[in-house]
Protein backbone atom coordinates (compact mmCIF):
# COMPACT_ATOMS: atom_id res chain seq x y z
CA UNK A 1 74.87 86.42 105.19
CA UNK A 2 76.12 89.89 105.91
CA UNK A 3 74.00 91.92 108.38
CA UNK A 4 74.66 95.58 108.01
CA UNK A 5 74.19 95.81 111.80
CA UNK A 6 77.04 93.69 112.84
CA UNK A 7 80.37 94.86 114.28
CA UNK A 8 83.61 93.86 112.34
CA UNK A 9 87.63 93.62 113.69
CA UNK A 10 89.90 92.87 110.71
CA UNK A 11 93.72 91.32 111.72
CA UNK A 12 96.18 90.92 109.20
CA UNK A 13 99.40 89.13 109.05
CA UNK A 14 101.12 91.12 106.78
CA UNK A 15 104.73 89.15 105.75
CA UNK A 16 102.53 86.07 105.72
CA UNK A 17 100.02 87.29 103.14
CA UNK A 18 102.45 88.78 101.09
CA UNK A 19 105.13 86.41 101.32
CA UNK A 20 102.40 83.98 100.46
CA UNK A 21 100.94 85.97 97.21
CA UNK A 22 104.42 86.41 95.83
CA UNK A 23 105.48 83.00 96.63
CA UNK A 24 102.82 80.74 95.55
CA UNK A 25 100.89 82.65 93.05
CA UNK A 26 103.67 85.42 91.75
CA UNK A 27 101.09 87.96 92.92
CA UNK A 28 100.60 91.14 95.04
CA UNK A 29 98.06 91.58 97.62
CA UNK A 30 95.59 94.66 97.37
CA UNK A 31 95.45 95.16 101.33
CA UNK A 32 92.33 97.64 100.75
CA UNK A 33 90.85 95.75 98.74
CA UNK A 34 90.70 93.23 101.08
CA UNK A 35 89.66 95.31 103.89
CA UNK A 36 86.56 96.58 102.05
CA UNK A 37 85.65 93.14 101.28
CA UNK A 38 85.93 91.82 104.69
CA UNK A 39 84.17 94.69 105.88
CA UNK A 40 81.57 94.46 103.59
CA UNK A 41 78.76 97.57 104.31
CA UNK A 42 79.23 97.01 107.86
CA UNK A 43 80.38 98.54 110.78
CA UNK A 44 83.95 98.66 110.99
CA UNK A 45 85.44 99.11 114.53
CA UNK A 46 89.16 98.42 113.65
CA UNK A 47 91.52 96.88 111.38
CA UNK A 48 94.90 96.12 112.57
CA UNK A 49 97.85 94.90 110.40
CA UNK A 50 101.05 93.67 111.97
CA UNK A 51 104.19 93.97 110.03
CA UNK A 52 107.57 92.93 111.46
CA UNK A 53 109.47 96.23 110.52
CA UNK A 54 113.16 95.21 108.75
CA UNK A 55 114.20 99.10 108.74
CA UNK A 56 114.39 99.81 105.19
CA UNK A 57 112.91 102.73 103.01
CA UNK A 58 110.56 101.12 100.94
CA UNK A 59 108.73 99.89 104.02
CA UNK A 60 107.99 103.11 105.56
CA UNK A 61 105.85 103.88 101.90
CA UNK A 62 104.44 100.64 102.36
CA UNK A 63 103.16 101.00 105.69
CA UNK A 64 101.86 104.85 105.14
CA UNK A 65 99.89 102.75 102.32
CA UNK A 66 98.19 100.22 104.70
CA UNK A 67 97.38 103.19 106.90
CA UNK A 68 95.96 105.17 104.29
CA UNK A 69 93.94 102.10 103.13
CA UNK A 70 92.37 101.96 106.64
CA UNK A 71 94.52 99.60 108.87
CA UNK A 72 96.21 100.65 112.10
CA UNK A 73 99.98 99.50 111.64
CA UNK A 74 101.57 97.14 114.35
CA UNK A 75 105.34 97.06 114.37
CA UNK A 76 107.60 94.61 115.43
CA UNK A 77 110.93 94.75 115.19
CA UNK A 78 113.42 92.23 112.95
CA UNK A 79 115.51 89.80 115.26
């Protein structure tokens, strides 16, 4: 049960969750939706998703998207 009073911390593995969405079920992930749902009326005190950054264009929208959904972005960079 959800207490409204309780503190939450949301991580996310990024190129797991997607990689596993696309992969397994041929689907996309709705990041914010997820958030809200983890989050669920309570207190949020931060969400953090970490991305390993492969320098392309498309990925700079994507990330501005995961910010604007509520997440602080985490880069690393691509070996």
């Amino acid at each position: 049960m959800k207490n409204i009073n309780q503190r939450v911390g949301v991580f996310v593995d990024v190129s797991n969750m997607y990689h596993s969405a696309r992969h397994l079920y041929d689907a996309r992930v709705n990041f914010g939706a997820i958030l809200r749902e983890a989050v669920g009326g309570r207190q949020l005190i931060r969400a953090i998703a970490y991305v390993i950054s492969a320098d392309i264009e498309q990925e700079k929208d994507f990330f501005e998207a995961l910010r604007l959904s509520g997440f602080e972005v985490k880069q690393k960079e691509h070996n």
